[in-house]
Protein backbone atom coordinates (compact mmCIF):
# COMPACT_ATOMS: atom_id res chain seq x y z
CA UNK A 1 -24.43 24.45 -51.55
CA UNK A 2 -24.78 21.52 -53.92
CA UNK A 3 -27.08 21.92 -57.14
CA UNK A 4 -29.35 19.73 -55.56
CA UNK A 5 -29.99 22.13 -52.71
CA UNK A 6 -30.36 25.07 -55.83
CA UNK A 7 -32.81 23.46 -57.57
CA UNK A 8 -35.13 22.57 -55.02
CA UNK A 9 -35.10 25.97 -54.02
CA UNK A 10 -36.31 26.82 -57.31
CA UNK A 11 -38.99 24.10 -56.62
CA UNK A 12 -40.01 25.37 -53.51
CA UNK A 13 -40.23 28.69 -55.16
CA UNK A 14 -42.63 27.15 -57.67
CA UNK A 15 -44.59 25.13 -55.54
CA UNK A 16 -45.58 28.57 -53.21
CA UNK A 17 -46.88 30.36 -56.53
CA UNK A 18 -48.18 27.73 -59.38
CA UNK A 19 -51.20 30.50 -58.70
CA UNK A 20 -48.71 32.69 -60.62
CA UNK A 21 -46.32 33.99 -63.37
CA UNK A 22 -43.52 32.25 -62.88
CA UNK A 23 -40.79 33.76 -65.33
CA UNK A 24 -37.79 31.63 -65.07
CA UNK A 25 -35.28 34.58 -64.50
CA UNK A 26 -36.86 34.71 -61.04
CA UNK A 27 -37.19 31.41 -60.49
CA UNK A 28 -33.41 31.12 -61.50
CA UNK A 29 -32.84 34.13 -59.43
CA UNK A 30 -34.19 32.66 -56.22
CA UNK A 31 -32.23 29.40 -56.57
CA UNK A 32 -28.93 31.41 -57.25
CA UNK A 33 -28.48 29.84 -60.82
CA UNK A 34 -28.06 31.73 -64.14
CA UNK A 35 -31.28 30.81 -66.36
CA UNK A 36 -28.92 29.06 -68.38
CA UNK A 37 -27.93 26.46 -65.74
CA UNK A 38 -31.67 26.17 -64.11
CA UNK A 39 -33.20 25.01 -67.37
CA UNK A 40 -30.03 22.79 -67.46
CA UNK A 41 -29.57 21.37 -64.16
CA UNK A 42 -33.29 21.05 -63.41
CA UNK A 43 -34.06 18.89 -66.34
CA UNK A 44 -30.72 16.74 -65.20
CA UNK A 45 -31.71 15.98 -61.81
CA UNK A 46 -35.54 16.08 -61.63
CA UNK A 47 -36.13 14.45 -64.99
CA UNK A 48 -38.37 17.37 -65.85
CA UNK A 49 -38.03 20.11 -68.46
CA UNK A 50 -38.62 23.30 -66.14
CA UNK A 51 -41.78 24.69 -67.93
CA UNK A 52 -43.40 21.25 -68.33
CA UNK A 53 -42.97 20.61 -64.25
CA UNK A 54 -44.68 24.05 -64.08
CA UNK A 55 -47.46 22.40 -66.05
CA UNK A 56 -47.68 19.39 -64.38
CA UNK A 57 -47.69 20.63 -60.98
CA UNK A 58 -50.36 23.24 -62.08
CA UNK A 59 -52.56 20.29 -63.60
CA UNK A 60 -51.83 18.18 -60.88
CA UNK A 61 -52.91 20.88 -58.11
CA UNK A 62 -56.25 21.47 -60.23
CA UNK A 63 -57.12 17.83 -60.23
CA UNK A 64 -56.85 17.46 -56.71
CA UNK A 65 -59.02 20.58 -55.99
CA UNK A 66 -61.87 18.73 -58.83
CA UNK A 67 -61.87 15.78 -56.65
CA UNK A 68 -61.53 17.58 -53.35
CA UNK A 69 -63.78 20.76 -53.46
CA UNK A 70 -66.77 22.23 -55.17
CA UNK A 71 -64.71 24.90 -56.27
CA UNK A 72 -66.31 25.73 -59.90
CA UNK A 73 -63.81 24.90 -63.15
CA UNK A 74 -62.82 28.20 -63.77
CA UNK A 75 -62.43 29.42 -60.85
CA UNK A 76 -59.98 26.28 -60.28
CA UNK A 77 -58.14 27.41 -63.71
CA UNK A 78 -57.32 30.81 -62.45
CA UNK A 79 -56.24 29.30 -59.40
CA UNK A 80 -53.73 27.38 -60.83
CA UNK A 81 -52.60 29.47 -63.18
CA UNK A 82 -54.55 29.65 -66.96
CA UNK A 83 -56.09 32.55 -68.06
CA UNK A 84 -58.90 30.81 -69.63
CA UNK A 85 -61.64 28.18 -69.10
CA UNK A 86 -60.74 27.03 -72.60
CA UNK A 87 -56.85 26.75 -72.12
CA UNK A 88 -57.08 25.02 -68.70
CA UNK A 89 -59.57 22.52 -70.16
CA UNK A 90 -57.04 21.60 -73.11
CA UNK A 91 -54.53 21.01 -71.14
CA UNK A 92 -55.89 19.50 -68.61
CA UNK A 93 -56.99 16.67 -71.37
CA UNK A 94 -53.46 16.65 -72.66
CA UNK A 95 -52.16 15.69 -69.16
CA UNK A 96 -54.72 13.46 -68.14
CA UNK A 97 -56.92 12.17 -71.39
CA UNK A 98 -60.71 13.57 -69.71
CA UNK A 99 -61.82 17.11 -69.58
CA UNK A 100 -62.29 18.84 -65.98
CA UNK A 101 -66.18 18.40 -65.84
CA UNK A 102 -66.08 14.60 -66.87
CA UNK A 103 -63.07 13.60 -63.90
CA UNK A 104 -65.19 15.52 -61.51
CA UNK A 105 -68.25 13.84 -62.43
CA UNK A 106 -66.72 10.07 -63.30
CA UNK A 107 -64.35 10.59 -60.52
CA UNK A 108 -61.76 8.51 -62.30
CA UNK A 109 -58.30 6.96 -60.63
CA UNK A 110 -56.33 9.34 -62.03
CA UNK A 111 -52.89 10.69 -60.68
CA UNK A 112 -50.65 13.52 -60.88
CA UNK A 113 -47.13 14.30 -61.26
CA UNK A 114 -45.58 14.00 -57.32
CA UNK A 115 -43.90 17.54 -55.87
CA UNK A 116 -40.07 17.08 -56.26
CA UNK A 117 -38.18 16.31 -52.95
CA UNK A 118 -34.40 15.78 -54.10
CA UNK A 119 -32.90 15.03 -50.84
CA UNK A 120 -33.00 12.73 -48.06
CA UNK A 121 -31.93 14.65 -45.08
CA UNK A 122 -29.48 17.66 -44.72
CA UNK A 123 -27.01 18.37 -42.31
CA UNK A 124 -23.92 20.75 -41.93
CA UNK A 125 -23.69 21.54 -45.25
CA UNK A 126 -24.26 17.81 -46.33
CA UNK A 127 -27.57 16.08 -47.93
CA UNK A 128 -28.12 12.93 -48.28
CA UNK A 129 -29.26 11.96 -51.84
CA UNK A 130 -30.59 8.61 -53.88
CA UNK A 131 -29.25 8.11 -57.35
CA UNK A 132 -30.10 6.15 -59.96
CA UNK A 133 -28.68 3.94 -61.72
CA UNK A 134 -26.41 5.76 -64.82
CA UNK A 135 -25.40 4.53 -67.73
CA UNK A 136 -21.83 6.52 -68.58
CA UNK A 137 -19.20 6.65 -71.30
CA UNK A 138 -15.66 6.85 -69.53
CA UNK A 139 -12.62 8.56 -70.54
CA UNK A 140 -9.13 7.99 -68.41
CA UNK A 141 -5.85 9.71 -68.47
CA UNK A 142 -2.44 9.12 -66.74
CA UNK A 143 0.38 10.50 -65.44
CA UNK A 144 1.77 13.61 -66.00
CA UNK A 145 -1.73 15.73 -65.78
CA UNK A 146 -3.83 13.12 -65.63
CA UNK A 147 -6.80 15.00 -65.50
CA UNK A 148 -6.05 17.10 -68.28
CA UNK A 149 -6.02 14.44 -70.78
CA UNK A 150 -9.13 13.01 -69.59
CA UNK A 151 -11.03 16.11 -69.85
CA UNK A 152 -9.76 16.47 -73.54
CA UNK A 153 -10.78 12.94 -74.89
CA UNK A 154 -13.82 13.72 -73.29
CA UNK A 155 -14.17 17.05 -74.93
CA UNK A 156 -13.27 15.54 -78.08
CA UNK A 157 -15.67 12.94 -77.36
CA UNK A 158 -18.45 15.37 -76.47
CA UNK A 159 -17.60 17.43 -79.76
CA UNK A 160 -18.28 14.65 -81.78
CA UNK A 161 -22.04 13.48 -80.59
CA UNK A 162 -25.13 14.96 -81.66
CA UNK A 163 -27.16 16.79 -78.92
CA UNK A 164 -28.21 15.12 -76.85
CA UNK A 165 -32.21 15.02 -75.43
CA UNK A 166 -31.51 14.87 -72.03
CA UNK A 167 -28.62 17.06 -69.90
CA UNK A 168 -25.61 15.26 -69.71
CA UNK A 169 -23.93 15.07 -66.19
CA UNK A 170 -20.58 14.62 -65.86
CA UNK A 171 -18.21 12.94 -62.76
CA UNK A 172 -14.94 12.75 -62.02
CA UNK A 173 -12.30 10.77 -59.70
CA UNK A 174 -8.95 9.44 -59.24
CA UNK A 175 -8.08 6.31 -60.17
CA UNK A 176 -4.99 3.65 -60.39
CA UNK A 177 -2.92 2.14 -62.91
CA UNK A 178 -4.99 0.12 -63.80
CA UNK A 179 -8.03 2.00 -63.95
CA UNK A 180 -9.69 1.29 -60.43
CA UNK A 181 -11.23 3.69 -58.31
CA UNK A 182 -8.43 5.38 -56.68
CA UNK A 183 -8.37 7.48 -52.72
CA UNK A 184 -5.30 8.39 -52.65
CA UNK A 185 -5.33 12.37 -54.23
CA UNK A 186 -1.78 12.24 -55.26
CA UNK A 187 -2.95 10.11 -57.80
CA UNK A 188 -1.47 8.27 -61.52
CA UNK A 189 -4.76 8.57 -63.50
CA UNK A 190 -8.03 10.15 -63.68
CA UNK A 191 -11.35 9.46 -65.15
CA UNK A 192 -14.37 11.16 -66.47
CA UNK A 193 -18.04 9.60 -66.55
CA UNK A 194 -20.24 11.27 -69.08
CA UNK A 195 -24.32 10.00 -68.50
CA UNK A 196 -25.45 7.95 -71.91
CA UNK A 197 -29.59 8.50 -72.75
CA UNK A 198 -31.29 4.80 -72.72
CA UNK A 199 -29.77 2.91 -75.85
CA UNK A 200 -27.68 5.36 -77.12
CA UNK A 201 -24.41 4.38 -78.96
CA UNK A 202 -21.33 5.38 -76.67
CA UNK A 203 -19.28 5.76 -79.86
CA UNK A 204 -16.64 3.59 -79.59
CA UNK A 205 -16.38 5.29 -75.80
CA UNK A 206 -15.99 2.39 -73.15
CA UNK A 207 -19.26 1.66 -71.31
CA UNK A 208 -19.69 1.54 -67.37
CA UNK A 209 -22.32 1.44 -65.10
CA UNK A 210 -22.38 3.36 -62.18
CA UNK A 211 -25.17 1.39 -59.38
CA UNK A 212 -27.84 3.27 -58.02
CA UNK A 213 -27.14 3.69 -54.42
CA UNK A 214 -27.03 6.52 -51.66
CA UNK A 215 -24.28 9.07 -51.23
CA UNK A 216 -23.44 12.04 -49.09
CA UNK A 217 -23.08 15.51 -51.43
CA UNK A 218 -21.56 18.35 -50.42
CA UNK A 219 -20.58 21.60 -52.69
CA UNK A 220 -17.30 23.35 -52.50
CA UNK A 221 -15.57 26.24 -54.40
CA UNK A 222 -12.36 27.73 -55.02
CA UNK A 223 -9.80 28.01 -57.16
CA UNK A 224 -5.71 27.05 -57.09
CA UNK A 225 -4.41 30.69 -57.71
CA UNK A 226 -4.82 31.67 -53.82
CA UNK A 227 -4.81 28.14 -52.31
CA UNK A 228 -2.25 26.18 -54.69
CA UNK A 229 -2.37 22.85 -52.46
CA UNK A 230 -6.52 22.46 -52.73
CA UNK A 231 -7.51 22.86 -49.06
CA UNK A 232 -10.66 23.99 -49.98
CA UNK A 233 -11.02 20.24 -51.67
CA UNK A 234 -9.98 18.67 -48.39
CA UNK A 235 -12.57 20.86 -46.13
CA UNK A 236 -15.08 20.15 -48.10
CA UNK A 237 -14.36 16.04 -47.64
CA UNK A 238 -13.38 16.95 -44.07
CA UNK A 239 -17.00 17.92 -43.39
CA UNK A 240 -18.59 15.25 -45.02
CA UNK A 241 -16.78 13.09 -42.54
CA UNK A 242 -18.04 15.26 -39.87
CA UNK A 243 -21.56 14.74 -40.85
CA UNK A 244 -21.42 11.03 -41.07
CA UNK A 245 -19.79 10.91 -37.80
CA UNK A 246 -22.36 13.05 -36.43
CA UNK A 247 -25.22 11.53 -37.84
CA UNK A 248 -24.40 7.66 -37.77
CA UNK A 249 -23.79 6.92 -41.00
CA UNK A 250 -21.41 4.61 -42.60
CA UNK A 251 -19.19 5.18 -45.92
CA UNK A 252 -19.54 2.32 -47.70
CA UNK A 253 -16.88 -0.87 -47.96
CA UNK A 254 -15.63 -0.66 -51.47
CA UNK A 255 -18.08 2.10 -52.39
CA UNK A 256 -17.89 4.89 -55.13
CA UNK A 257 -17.23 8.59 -54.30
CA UNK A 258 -17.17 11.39 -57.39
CA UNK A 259 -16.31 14.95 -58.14
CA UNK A 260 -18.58 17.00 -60.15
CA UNK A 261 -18.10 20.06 -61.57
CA UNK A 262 -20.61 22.56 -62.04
CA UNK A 263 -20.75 26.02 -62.89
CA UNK A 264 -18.98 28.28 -60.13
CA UNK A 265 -20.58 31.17 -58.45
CA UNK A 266 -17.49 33.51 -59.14
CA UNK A 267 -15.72 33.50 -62.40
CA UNK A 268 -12.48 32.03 -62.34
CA UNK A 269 -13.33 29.46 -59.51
CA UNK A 270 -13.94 25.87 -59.48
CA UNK A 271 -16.68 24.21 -57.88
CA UNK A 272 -17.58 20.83 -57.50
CA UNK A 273 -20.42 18.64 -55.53
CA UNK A 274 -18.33 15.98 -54.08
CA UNK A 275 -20.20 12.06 -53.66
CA UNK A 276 -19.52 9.71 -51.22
CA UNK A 277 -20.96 6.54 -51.42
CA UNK A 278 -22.84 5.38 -47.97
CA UNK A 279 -24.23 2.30 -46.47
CA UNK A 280 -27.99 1.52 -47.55
């Protein structure tokens, strides 16, 4: 399962109750995640701080019953969530600069924050996902344990920032001598891609740019003590082949494909969601 998949189950969890108390240990419970990692991961792919989504979609919900139904205000608040006539009404001028009685009577343009959909299309144990464009610091390391050193002038990079606002991500993959996205898993070097906020100073770190585009994710996990060669790695590429084949799509000429590593179901495992760049 990739952590794309997790967190819009804890969407879909949210979406069925914004009537309702939505702790985030069950939230996190019903997408499979530690609380730790949903307040992490959702904010890094959905853009949205996990309570402030909960608000939005909650204020967003209540302005389309005001401008759909003659449901009274209160009765609208409790609907969506607030306690209060009072609370609902000062938040619902936070998010949308009127108070509930004045949009239902001026019936202003006013728009609320979209439901989250994170995938295209799913199949086999593959989604298809958009990403953005990312702005990413880049660390490399060669030959012997290539990735080793990478991950430790990362660390030492990552050590040395201030926190940052937003979730860093983090993706990995092989590369050549000189520094060029490598296929080949017996490989000379490997690099890391750390995501930089708008602006910010990589710190002397090189700078890359990683094009928005379209890629196939899948989500493996394993570890190297029972399977020393990796063949968990190569079934879960093996299966992303299977899906394109399957479905009609096209890896792209030239294009990008990246590890990342999240955190692993079972302690002492790895696991990774594995991109693969595809045809627009």
């Amino acid at each position: 399962m990739t952590i794309y998949e997790q967190v819009q189950r804890a969407v879909d969890y949210i979406e069925d109750r914004l009537g309702g108390r939505l702790r985030a240990e069950r939230v996190a419970r019903a997408a499979g995640m530690s609380v730790r990692s949903l307040n992490h991961w959702f904010r890094a792919v959905t853009g949205y701080r996990y309570g402030d989504y909960v608000a939005k979609r909650r204020l967003s919900e209540a302005l389309r019953l005001l401008s759909s139904t003659e449901e009274g205000i209160l009765d609208i608040a409790l609907e969506v969530g607030y306690g209060t006539h009072e609370s609902f009404c000062r938040a619902f001028k936070g998010e949308f600069g009127v108070a509930p009685r004045e949009c239902r009577r001026g019936r202003p343009e006013l728009r609320g924050a979209a439901r989250v959909e994170l995938a295209k299309e799913f199949y086999m144990g593959v989604i298809v996902k958009d990403l953005g464009e990312l702005k990413v610091a880049s660390f490399e390391g060669f030959a012997p344990e290539p990735e080793a050193k990478a991950k430790a002038a990362l660390r030492a990079w990552l050590d040395s920032r201030p926190q940052a606002a937003a979730p860093r991500r983090v993706f990995g993959h092989n590369i050549d001598r000189e520094g060029k996205l490598a296929c080949d898993p017996v490989n000379v070097g490997y690099k890391f891609l750390a995501t930089l906020e708008p602006g910010e100073d990589s710190g002397g770190a090189r700078v890359e740019t990683i094009p928005a585009g379209r890629y196939a994710v899948t989500g493996i996990e394993g570890n190297f003590d029972g399977d020393p060669a990796g063949a968990w790695i190569g079934e879960g590429w093996r299966r992303m082949n299977e899906m394109l084949a399957a479905k009609g799509f096209r890896a792209k000429q030239g294009g990008r494909w990246f590890e990342e590593e999240l955190e692993p179901a079972k302690p002492g495992n790895l696991r990774l969601d594995l991109y693969l760049e595809l045809e627009p």
